[in-house]
N, C-alpha and C. Protein backbone atom coordinates (compact mmCIF):
# COMPACT_ATOMS: atom_id res chain seq x y z
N UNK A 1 -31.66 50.77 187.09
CA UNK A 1 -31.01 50.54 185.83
C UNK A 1 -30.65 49.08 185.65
N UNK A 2 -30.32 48.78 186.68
CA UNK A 2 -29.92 46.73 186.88
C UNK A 2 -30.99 46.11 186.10
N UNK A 3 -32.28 46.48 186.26
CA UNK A 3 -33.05 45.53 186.00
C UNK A 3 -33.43 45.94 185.08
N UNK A 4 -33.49 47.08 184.21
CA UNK A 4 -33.63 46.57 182.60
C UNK A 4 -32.56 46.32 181.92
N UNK A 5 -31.54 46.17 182.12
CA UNK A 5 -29.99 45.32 181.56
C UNK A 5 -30.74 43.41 181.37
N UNK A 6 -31.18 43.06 182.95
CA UNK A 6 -31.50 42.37 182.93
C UNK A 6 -32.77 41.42 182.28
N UNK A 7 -33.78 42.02 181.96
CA UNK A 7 -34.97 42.49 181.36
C UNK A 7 -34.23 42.34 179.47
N UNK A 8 -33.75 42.84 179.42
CA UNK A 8 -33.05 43.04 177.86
C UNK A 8 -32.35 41.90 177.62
N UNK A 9 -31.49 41.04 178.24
CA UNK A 9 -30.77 40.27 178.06
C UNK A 9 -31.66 38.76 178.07
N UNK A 10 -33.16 38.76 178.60
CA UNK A 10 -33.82 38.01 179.08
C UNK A 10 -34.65 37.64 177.03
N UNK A 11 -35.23 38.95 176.42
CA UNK A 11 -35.63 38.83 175.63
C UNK A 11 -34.72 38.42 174.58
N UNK A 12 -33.41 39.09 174.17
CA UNK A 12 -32.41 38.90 173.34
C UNK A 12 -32.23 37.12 173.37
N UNK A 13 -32.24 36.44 174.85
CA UNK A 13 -32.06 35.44 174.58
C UNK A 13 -33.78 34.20 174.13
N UNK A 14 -34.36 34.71 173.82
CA UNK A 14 -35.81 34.41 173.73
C UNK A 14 -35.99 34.25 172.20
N UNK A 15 -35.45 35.30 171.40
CA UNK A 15 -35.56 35.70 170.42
C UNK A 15 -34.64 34.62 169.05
N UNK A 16 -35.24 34.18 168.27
CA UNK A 16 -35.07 33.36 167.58
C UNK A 16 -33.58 34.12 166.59
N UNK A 17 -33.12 33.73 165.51
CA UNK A 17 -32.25 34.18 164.49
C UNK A 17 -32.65 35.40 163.92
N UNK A 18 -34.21 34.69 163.82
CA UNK A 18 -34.77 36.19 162.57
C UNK A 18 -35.81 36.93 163.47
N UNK A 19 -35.48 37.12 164.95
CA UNK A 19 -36.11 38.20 165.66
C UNK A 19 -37.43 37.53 166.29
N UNK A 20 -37.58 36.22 166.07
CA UNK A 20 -38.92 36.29 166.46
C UNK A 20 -38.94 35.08 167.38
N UNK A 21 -40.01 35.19 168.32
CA UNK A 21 -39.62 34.22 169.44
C UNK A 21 -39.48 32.69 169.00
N UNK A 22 -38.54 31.88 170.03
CA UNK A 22 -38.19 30.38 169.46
C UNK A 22 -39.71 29.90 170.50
N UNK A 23 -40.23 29.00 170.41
CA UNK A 23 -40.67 28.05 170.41
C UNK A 23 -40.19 26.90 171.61
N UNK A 24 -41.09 26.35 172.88
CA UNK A 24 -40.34 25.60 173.92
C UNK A 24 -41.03 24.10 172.79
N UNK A 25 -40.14 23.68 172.99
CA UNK A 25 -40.62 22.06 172.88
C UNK A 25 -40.96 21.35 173.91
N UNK A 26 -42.00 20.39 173.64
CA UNK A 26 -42.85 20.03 174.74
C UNK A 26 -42.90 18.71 174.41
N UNK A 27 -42.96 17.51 175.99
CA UNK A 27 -42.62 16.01 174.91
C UNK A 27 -43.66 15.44 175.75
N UNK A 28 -45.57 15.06 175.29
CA UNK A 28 -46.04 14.04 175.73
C UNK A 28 -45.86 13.03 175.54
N UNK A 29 -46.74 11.90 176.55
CA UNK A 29 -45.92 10.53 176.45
C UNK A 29 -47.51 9.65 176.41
N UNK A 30 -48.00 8.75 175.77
CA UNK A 30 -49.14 7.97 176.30
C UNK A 30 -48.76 7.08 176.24
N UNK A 31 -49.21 5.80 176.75
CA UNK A 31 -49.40 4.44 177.22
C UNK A 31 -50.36 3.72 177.12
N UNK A 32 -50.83 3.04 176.02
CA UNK A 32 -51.51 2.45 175.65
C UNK A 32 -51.23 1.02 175.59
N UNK A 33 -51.60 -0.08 174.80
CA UNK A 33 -51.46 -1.34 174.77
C UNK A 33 -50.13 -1.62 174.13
N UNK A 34 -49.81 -3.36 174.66
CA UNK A 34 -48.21 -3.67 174.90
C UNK A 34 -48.32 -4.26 173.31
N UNK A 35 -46.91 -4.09 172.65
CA UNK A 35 -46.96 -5.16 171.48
C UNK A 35 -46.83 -6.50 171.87
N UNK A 36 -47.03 -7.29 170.91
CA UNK A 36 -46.46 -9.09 171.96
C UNK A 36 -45.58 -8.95 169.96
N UNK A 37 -44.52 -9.88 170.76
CA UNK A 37 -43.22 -9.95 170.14
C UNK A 37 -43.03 -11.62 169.89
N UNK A 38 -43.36 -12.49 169.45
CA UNK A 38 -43.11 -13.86 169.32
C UNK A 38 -42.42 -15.16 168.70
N UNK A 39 -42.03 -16.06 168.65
CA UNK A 39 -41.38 -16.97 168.01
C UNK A 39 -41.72 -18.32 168.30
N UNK A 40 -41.83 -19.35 167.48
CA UNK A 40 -41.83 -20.19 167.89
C UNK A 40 -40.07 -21.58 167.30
N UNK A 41 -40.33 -21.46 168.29
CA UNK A 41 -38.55 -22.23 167.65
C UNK A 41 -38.63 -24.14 167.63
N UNK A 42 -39.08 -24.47 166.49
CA UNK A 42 -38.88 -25.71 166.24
C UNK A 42 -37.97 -27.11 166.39
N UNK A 43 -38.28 -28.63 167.04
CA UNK A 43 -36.46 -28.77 167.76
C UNK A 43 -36.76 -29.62 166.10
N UNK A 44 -35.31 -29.89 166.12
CA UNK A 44 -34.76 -30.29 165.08
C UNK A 44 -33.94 -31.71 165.36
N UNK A 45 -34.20 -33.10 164.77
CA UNK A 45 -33.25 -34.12 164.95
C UNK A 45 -32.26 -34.19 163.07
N UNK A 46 -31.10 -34.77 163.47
CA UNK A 46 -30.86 -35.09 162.04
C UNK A 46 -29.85 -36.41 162.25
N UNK A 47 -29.86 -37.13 161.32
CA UNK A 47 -29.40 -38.54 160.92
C UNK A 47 -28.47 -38.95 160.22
N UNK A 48 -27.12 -39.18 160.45
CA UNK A 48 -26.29 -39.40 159.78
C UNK A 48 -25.65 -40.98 159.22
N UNK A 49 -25.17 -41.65 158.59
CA UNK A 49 -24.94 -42.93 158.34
C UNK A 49 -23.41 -42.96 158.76
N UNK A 50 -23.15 -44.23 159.40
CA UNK A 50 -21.66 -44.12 159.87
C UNK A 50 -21.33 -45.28 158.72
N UNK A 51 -21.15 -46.64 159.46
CA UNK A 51 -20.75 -47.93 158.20
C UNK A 51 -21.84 -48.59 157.69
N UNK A 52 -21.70 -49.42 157.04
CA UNK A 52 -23.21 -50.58 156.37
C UNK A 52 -22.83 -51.56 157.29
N UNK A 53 -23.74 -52.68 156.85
CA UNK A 53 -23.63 -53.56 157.70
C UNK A 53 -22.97 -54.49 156.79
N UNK A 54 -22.18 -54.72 156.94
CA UNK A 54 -21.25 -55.87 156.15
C UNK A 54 -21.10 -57.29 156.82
N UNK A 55 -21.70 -58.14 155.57
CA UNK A 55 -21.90 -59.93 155.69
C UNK A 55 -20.38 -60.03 155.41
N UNK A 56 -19.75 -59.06 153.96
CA UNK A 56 -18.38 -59.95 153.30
C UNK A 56 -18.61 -60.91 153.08
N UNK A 57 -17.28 -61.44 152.49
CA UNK A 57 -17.81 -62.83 151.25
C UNK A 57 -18.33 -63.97 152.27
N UNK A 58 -18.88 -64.27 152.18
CA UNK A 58 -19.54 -66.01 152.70
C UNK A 58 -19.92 -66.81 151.62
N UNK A 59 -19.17 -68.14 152.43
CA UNK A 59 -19.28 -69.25 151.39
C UNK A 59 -20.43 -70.36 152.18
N UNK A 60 -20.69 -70.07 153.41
CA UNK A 60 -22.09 -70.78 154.69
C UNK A 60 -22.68 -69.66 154.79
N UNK A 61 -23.81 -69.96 154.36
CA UNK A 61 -25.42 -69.06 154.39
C UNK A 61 -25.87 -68.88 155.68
N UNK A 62 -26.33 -69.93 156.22
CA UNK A 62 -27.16 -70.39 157.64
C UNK A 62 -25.97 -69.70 158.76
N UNK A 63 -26.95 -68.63 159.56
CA UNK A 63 -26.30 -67.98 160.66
C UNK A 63 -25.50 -67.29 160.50
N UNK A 64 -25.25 -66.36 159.36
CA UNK A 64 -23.80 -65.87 158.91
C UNK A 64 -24.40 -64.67 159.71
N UNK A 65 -23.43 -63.54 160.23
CA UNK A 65 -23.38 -62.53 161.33
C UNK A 65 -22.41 -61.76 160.57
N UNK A 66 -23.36 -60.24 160.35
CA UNK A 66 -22.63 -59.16 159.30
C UNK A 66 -21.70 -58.26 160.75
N UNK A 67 -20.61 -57.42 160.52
CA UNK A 67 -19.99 -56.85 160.98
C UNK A 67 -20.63 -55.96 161.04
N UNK A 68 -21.13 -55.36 162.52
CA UNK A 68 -21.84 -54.51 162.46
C UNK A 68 -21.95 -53.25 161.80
N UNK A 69 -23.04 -52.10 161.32
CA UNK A 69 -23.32 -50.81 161.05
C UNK A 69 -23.60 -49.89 162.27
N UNK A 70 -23.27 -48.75 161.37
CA UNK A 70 -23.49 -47.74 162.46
C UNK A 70 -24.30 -46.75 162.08
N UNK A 71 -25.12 -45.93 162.74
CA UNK A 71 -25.45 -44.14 162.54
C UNK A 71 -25.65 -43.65 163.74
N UNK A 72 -25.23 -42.43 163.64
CA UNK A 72 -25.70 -41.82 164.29
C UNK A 72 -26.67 -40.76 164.44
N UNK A 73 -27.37 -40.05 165.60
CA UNK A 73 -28.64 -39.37 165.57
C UNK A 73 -28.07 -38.33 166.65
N UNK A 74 -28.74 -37.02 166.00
CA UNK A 74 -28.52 -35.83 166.93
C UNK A 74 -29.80 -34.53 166.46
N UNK A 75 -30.23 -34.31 167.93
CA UNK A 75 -31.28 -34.32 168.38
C UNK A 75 -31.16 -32.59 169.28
N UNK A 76 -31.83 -31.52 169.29
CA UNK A 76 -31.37 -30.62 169.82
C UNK A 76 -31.45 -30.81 171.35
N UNK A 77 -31.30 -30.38 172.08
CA UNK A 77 -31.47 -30.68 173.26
C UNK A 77 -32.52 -30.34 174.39
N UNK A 78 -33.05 -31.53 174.87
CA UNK A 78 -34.04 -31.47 175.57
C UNK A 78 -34.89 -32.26 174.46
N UNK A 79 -34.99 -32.71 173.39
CA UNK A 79 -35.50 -32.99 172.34
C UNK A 79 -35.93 -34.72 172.55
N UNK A 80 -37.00 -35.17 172.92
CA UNK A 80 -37.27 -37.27 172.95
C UNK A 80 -37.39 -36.95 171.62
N UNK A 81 -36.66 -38.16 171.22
CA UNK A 81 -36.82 -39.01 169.56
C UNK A 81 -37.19 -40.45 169.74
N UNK A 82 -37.50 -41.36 168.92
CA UNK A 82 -37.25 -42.39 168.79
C UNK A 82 -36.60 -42.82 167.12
N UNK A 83 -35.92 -43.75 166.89
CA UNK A 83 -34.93 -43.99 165.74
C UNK A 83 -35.58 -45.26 165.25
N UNK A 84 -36.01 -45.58 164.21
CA UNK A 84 -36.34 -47.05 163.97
C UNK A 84 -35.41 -47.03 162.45
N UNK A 85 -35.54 -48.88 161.86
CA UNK A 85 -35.02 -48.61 160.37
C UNK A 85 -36.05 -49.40 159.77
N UNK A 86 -36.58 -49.13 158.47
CA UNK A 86 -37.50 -49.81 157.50
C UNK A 86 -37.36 -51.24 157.02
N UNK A 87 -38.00 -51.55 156.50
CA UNK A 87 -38.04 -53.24 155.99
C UNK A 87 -37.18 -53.55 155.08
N UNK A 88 -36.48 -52.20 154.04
CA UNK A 88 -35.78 -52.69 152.83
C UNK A 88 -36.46 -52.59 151.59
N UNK A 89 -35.80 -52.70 150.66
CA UNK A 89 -36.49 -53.09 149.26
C UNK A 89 -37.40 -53.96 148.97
N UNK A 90 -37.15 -55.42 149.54
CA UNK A 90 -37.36 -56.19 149.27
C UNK A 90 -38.01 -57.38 150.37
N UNK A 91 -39.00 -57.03 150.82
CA UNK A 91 -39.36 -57.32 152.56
C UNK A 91 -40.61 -58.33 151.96
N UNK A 92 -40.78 -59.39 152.77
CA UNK A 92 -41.89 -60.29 152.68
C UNK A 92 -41.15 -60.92 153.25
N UNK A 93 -42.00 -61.41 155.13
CA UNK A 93 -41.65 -61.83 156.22
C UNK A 93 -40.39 -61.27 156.76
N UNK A 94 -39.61 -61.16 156.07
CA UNK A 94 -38.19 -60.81 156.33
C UNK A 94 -37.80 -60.25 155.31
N UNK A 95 -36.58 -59.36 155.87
CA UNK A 95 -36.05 -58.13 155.35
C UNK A 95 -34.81 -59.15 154.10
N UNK A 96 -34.48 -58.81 152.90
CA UNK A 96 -34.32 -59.50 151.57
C UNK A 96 -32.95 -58.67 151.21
N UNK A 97 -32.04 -59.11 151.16
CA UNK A 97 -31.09 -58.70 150.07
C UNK A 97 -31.24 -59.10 148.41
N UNK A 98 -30.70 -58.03 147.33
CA UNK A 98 -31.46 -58.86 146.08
C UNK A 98 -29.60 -58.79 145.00
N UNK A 99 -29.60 -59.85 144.29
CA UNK A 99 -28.73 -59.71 143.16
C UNK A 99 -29.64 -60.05 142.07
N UNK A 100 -29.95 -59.28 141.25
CA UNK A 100 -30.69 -59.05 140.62
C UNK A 100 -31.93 -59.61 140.93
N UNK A 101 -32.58 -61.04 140.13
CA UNK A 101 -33.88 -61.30 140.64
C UNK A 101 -33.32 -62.37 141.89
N UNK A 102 -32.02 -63.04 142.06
CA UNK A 102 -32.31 -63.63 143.59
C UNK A 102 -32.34 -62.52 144.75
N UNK A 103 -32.57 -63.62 145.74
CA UNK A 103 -32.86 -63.13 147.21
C UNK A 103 -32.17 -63.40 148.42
N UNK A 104 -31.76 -62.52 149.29
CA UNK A 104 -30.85 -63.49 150.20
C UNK A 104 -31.53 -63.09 151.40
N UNK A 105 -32.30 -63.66 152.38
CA UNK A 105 -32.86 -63.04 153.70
C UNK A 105 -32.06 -62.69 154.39
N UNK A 106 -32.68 -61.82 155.40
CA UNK A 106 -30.88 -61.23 157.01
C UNK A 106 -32.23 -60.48 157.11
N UNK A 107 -31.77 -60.32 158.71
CA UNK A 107 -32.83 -59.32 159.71
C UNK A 107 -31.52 -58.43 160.38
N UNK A 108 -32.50 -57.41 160.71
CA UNK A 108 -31.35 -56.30 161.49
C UNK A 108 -31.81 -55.82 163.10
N UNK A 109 -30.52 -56.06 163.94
CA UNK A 109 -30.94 -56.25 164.84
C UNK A 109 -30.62 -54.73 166.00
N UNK A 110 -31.27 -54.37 167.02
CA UNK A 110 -30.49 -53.36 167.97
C UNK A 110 -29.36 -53.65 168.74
N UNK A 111 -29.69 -55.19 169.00
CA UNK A 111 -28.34 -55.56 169.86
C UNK A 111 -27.63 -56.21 169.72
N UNK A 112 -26.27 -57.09 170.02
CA UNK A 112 -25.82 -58.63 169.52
C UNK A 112 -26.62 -59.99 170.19
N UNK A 113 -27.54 -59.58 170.57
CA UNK A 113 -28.43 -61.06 170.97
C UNK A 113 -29.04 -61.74 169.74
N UNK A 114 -29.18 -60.80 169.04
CA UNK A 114 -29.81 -61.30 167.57
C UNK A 114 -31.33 -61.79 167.92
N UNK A 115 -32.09 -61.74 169.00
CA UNK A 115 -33.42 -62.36 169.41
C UNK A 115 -34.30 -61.97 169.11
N UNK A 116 -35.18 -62.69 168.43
CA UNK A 116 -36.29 -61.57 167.99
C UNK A 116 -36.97 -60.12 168.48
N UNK A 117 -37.19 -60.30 169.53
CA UNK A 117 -37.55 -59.11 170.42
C UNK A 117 -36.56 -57.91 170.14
N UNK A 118 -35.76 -58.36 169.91
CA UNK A 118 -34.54 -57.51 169.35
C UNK A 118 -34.52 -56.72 168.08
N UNK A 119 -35.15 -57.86 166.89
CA UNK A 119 -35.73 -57.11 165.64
C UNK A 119 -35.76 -55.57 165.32
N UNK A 120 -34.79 -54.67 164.54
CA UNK A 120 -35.07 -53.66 164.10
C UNK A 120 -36.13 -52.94 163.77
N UNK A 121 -37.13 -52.20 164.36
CA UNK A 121 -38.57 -51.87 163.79
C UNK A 121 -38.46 -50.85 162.67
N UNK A 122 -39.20 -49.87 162.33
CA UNK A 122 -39.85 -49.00 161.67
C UNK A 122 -39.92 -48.56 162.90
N UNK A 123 -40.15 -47.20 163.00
CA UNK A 123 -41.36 -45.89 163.68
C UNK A 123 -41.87 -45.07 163.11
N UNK A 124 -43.32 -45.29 163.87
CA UNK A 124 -44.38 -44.63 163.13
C UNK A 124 -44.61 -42.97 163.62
N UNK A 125 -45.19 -42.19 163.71
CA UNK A 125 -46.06 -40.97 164.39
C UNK A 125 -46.57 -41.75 165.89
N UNK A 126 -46.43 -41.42 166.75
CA UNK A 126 -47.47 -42.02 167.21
C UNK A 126 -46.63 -43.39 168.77
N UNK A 127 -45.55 -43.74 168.02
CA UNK A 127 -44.31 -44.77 169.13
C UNK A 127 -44.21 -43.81 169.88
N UNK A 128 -44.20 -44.35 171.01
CA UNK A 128 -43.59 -43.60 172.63
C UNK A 128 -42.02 -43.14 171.89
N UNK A 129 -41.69 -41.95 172.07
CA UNK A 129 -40.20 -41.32 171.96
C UNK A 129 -39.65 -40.96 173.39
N UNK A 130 -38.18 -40.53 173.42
CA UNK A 130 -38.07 -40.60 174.46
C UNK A 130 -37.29 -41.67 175.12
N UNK A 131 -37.01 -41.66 176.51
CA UNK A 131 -36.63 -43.03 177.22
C UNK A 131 -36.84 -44.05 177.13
N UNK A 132 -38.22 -44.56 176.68
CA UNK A 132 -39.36 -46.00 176.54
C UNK A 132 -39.61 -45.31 175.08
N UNK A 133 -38.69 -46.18 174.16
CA UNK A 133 -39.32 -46.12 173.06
C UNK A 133 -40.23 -47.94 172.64
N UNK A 134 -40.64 -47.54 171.69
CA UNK A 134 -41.48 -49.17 170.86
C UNK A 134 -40.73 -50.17 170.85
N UNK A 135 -41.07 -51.47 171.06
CA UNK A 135 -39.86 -52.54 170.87
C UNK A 135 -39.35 -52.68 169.63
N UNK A 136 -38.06 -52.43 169.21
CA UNK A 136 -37.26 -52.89 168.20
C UNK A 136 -36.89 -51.41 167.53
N UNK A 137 -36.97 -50.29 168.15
CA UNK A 137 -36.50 -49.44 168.44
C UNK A 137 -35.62 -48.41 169.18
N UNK A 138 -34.66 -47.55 169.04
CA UNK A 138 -34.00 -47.34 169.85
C UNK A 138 -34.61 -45.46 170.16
N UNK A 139 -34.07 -44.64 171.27
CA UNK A 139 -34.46 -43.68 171.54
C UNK A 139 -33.37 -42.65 172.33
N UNK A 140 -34.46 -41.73 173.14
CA UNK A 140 -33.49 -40.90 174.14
C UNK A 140 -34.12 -39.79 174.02
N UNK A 141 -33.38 -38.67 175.07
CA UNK A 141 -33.60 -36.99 174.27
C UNK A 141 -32.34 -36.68 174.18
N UNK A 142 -32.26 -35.96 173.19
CA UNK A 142 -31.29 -35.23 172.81
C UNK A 142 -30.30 -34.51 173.51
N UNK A 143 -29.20 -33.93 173.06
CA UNK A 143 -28.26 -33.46 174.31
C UNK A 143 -27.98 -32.31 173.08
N UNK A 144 -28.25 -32.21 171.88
CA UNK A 144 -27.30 -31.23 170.76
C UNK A 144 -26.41 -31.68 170.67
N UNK A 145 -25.34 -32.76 171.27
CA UNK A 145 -24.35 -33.74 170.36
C UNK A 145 -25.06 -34.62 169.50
N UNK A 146 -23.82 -35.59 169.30
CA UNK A 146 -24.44 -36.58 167.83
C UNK A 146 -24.34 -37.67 168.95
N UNK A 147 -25.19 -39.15 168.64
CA UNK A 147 -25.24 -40.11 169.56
C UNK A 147 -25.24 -41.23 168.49
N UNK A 148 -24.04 -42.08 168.56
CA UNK A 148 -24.00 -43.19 167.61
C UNK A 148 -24.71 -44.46 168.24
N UNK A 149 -25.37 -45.07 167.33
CA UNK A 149 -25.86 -46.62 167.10
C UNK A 149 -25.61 -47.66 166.31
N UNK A 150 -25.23 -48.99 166.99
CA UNK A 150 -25.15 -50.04 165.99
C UNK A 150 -26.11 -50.52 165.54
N UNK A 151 -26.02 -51.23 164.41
CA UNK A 151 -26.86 -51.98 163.89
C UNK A 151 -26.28 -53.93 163.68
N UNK A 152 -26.95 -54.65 164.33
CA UNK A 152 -26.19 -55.59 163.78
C UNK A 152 -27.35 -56.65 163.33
N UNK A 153 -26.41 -57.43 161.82
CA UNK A 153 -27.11 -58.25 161.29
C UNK A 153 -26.48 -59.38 161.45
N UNK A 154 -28.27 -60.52 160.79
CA UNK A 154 -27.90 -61.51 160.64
C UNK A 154 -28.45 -62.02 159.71
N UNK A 155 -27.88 -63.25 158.65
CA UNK A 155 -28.96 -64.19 157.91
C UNK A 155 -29.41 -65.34 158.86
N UNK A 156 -30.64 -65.74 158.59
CA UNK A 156 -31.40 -66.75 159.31
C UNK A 156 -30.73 -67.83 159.12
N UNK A 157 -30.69 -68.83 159.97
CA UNK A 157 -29.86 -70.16 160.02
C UNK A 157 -31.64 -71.16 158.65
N UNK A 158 -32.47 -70.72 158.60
CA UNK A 158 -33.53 -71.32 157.90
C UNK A 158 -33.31 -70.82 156.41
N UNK A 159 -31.89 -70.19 155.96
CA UNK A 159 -31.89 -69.18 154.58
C UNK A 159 -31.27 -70.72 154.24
N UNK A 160 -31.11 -70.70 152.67
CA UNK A 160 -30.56 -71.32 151.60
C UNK A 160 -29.48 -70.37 150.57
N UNK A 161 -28.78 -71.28 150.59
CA UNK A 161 -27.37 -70.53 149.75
C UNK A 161 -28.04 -69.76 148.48
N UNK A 162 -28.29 -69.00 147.92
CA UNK A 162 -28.70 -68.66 146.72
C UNK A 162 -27.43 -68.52 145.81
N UNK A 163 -27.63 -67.90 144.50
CA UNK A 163 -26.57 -68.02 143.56
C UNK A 163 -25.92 -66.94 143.64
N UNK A 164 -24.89 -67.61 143.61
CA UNK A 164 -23.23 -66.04 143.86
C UNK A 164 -23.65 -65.03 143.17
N UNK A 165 -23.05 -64.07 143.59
CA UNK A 165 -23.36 -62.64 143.59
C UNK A 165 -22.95 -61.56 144.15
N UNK A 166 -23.07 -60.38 144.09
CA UNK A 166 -23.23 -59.08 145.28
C UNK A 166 -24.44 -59.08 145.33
N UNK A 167 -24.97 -59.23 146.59
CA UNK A 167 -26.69 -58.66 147.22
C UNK A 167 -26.36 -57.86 148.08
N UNK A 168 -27.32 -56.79 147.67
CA UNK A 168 -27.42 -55.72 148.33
C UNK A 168 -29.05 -55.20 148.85
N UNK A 169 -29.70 -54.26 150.01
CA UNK A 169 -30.22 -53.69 149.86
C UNK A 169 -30.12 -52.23 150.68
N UNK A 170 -31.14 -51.61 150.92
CA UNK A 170 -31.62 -50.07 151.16
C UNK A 170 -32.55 -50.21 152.32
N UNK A 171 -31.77 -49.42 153.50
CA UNK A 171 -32.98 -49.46 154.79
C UNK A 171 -32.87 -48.04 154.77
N UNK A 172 -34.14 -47.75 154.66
CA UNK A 172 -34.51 -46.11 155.49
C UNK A 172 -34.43 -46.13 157.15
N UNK A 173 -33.68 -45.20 157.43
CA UNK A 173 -33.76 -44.77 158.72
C UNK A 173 -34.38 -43.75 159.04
N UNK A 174 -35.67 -43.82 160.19
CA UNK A 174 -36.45 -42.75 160.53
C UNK A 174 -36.42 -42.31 162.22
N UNK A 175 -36.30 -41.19 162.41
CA UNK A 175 -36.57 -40.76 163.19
C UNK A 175 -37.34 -39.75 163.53
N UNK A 176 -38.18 -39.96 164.89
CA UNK A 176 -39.15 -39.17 164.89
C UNK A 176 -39.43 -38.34 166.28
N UNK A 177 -39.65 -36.63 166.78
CA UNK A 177 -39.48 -36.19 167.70
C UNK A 177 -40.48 -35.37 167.62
């Protein structure tokens, strides 16, 4: 008698809501080829302007020495750049300040030696970045802080007083990584 109690209780639990058998679920698995998942993450430098380079009033042309400028450059990290600044508005041989149609020459320099070799460049595509950047350029790699630079000018002791004024000009700063 035990064993059809048991037998009975076996089907009852087999048996779906509406009498009819449930169903085992069954879970295959295949393994076929991997997805590839990718990114490419671009480094990024950016350039900020700190001061200009300020001559202030001068009344002696020859050798006048602007108070230096600043910017700074920040670079993601692990990132070589090199930093150069452009010729200006108004460039033939030397970099030109203008009040209207006069001209006032000044060169811009990386260091306070003011020596030619010193000369502010341009950078192109193509300048060593990095530790050894191009002469008249400055460089590094990046850390993801910001890294400030001076700029310092001068007018040529070979300039001539031109006529009073405000002269001003516009250097692009480029950097390249």
């Amino acid at each position: 008698m035990l064993k059809k109690i048991v037998i009975a209780a076996f089907a009852v639990a087999a048996l779906g809501s509406n009498g009819a058998f449930a169903q085992v679920a069954s879970t295959v698995s295949v393994t076929g080829s991997n997805l590839s998942v990718n990114a490419q993450v671009q480094a990024s430098c950016s350039v900020a302007v700190g001061t200009a380079v300020a001559f202030g009033s001068i009344s002696i042309v020859p050798s006048a020495v602007a108070t230096p400028g600043s910017f700074s450059v920040t670079c993601d990290s692990g990132t070589d750049y090199a930093v150069g600044l452009g010729n200006g508005n108004n460039f033939a041989v030397t970099r030109k300040m203008s009040s209207g149609v006069n001209l006032l020459p000044y060169e811009l320099f990386v260091d306070g030696t003011y020596a030619p070799a010193s000369r502010f460049n341009n950078v192109t595509l193509g300048d060593n970045v990095g530790g050894a950047p191009a002469a008249g350029t400055l460089g590094g790699t990046g850390s993801g802080s910001s890294i400030n630079y001076s700029v310092y000018g001068q007018i040529p002791a070979t300039a001539t007083k031109p006529a009073p004024g405000f002269y001003g000009d516009s250097v692009a700063i480029t950097v390249i990584y």
